[in-house]
Protein backbone atom coordinates (compact mmCIF):
# COMPACT_ATOMS: atom_id res chain seq x y z
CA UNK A 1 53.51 -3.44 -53.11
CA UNK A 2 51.66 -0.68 -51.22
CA UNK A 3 52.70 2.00 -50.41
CA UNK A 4 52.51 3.53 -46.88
CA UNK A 5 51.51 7.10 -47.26
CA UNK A 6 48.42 5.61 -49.97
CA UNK A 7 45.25 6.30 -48.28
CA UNK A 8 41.67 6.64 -50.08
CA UNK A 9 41.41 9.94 -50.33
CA UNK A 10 45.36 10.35 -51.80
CA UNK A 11 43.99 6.79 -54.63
CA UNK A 12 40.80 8.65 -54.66
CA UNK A 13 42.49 12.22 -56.04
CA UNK A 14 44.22 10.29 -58.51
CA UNK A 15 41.39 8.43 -59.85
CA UNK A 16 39.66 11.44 -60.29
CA UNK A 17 41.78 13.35 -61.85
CA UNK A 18 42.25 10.41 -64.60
CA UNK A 19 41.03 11.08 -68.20
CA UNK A 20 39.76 7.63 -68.82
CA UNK A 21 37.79 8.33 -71.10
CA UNK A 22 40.60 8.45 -73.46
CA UNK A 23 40.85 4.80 -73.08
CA UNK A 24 37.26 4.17 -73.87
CA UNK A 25 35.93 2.76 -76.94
CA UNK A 26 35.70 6.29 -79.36
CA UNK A 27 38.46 7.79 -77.41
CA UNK A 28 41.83 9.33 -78.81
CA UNK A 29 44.08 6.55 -77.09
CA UNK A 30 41.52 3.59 -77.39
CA UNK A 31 43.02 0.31 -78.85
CA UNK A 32 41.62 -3.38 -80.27
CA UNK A 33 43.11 -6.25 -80.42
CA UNK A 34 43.95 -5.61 -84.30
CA UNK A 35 46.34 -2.60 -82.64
CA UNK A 36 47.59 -4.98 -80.36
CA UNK A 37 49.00 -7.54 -83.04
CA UNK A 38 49.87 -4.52 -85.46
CA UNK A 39 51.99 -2.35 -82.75
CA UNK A 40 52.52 -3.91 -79.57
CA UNK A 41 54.94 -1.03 -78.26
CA UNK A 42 52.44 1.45 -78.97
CA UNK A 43 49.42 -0.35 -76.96
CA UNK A 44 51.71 -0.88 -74.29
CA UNK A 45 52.61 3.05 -74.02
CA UNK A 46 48.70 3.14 -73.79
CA UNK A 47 48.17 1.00 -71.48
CA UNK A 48 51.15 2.72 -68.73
CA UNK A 49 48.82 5.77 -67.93
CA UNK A 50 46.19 3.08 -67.22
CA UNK A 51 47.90 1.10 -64.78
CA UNK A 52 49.76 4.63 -62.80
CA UNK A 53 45.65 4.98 -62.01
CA UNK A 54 45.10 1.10 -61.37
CA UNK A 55 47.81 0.25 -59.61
CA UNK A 56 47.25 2.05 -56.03
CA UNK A 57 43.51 1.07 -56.12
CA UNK A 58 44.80 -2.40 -56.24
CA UNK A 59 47.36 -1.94 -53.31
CA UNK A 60 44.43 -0.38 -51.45
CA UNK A 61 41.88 -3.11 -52.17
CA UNK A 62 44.55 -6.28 -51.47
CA UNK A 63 45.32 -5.20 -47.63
CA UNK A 64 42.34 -8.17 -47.06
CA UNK A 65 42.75 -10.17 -49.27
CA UNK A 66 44.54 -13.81 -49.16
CA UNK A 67 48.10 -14.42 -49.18
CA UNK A 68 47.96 -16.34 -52.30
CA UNK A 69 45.84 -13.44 -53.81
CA UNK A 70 48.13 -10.96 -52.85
CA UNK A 71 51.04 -12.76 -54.54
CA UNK A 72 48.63 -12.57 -57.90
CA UNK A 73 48.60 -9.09 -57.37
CA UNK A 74 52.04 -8.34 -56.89
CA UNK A 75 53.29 -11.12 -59.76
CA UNK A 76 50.95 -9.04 -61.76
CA UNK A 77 52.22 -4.91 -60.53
CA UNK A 78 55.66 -6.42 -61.27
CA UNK A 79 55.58 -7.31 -64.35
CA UNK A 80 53.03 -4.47 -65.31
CA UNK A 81 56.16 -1.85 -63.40
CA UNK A 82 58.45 -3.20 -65.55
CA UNK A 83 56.39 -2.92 -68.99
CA UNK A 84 56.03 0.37 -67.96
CA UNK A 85 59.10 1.25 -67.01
CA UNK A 86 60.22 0.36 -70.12
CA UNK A 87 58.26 2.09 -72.35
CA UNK A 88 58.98 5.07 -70.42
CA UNK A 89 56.03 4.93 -68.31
């Protein structure tokens, strides 16, 4: 799941350079839950620039963790990759 040449500073650049505030309640990209059940395709093209942030903090962050945790993780990345690589993402 992580990747080698991730450090903090490389996640960190990334992070920063994220518009999440497009996400954020107000925000041009923003979705409910009524969204969710109207166009679920659309939320999940939403929700891809999300996770290309989330998804190296999360590689960073499980080095420690539990086995068991890390398998949560990665069950999780997986299936979140292949939403995502589906919708283009």
């Amino acid at each position: 799941m992580a990747n080698a040449a991730q450090t903090f500073e490389s996640v960190n650049k990334r992070v920063e350079a994220a518009d999440l505030s497009l996400h954020k309640p107000g925000g041009k990209k923003h979705f409910t839950a009524k969204a969710v059940a109207a166009g679920p395709l659309d939320v999940i093209g939403r929700i891809c620039p999300i996770w290309g942030v989330v998804k190296p903090i999360l590689a960073l962050v499980s080095a420690p963790l539990p086995k068991k945790w890390k398998d949560a993780i990665k069950v999780f990345s997986t299936l979140m990759d292949t939403l995502c690589s589906g919708a283009g993402g």
